[in-house]
Protein backbone atom coordinates (compact mmCIF):
# COMPACT_ATOMS: atom_id res chain seq x y z
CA UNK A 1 14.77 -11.97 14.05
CA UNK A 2 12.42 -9.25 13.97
CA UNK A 3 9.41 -8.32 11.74
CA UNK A 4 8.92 -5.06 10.14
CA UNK A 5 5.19 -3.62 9.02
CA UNK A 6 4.61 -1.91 5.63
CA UNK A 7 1.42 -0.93 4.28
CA UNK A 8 0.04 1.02 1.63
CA UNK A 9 -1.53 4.26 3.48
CA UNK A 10 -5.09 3.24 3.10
CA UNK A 11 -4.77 1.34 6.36
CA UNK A 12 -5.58 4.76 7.66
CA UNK A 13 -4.17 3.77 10.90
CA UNK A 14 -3.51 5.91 13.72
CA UNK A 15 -0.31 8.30 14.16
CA UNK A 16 -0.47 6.15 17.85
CA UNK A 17 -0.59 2.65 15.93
CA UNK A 18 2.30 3.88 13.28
CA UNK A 19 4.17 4.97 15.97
CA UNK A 20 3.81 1.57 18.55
CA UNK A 21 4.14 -0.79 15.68
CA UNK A 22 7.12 1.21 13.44
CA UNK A 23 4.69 0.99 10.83
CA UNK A 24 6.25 2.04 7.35
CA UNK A 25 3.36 3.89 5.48
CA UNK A 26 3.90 3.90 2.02
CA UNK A 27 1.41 6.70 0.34
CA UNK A 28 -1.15 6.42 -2.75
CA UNK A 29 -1.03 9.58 -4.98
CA UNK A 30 -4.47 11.03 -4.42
CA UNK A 31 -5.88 13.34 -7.71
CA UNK A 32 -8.79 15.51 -6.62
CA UNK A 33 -9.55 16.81 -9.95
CA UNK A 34 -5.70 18.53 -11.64
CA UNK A 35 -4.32 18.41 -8.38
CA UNK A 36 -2.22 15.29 -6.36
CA UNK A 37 -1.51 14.33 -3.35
CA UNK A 38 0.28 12.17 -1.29
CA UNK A 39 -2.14 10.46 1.08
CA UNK A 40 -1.09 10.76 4.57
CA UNK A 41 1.52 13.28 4.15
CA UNK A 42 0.03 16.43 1.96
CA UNK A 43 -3.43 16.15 2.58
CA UNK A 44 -5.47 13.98 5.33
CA UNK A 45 -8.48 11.49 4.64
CA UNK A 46 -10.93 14.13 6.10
CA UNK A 47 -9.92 16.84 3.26
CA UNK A 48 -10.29 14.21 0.60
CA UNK A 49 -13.68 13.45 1.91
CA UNK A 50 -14.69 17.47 1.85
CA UNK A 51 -13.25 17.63 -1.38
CA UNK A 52 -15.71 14.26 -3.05
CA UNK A 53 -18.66 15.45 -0.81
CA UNK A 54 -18.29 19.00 -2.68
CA UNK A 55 -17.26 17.85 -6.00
CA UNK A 56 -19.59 15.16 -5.98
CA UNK A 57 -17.09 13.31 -7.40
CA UNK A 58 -14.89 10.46 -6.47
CA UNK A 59 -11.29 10.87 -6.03
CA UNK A 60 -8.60 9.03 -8.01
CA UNK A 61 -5.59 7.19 -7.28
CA UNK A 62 -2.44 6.04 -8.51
CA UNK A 63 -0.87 2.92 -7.20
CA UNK A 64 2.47 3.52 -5.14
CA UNK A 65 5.61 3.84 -7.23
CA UNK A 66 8.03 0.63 -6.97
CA UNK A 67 10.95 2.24 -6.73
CA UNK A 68 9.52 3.72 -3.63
CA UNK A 69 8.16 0.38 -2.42
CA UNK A 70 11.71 -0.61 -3.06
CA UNK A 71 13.47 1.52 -1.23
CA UNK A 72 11.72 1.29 1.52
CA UNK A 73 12.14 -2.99 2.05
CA UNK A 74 15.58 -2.48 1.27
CA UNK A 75 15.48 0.06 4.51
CA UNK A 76 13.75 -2.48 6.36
CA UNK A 77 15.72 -5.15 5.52
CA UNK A 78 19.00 -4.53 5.31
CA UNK A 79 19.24 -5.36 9.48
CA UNK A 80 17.87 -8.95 8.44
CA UNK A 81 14.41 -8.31 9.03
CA UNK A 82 11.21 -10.13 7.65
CA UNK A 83 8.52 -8.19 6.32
CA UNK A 84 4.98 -8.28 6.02
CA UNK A 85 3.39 -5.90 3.96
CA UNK A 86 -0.18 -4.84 3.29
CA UNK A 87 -2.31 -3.04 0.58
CA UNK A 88 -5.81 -2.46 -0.60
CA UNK A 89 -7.60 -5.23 -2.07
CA UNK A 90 -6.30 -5.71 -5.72
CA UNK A 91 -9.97 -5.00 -7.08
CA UNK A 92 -9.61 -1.48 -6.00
CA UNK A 93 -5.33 -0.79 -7.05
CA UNK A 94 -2.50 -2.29 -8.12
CA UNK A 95 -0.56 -1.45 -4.91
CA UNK A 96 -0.49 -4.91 -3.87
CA UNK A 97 1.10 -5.66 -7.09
CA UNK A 98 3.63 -3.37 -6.86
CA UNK A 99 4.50 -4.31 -3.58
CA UNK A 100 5.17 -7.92 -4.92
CA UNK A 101 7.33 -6.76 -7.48
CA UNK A 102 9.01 -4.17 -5.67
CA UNK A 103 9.96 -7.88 -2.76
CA UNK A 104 10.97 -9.94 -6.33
CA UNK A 105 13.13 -7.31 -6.38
């Protein structure tokens, strides 16, 4: 049986890593003041970090959405795979919880 990654993007892990381990990156929406992003795919931890050095300001997020999270175990799993999946710590997003409903699912 084989075991299949998923993680929130703030793993930040490397395009190398994601690619060696078949990570599944699952993105936070990233607002830098009206406008949002998908971290990972529309804009890249460096920009974000221009953009809250210049704006003196610190970005927001929004968790991911579930039915995303959802799709994406039911891609994973529908070979029989496990899955281990990983977010940012709880005290910072509700990622993880999504992720647990999105596997009650």
């Amino acid at each position: 049986m084989s075991v299949k990654i998923i993680s929130d993007s703030t793993c930040d892990l490397s395009e190398e890593l994601i690619k060696m381990y078949d990570v599944k990156i699952l993105p936070l929406h990233v607002m830098l003041g009206a406008d949002e992003y998908e971290d990972g795919v529309n804009i890249t931890p460096d920009e974000i970090y221009r953009w809250s050095d210049a704006n003196k300001a610190t970005p927001k997020t929004s968790a991911l959405s579930i039915t995303d999270a959802m799709e994406m175990m039911h891609e994973c799993g529908d070979d029989g795979s496990e899955m281990v999946c990983f977010s940012i710590s709880e005290q910072m997003s509700t990622s993880g919880n999504v992720l647990r409903m999105a596997a009650a699912e």
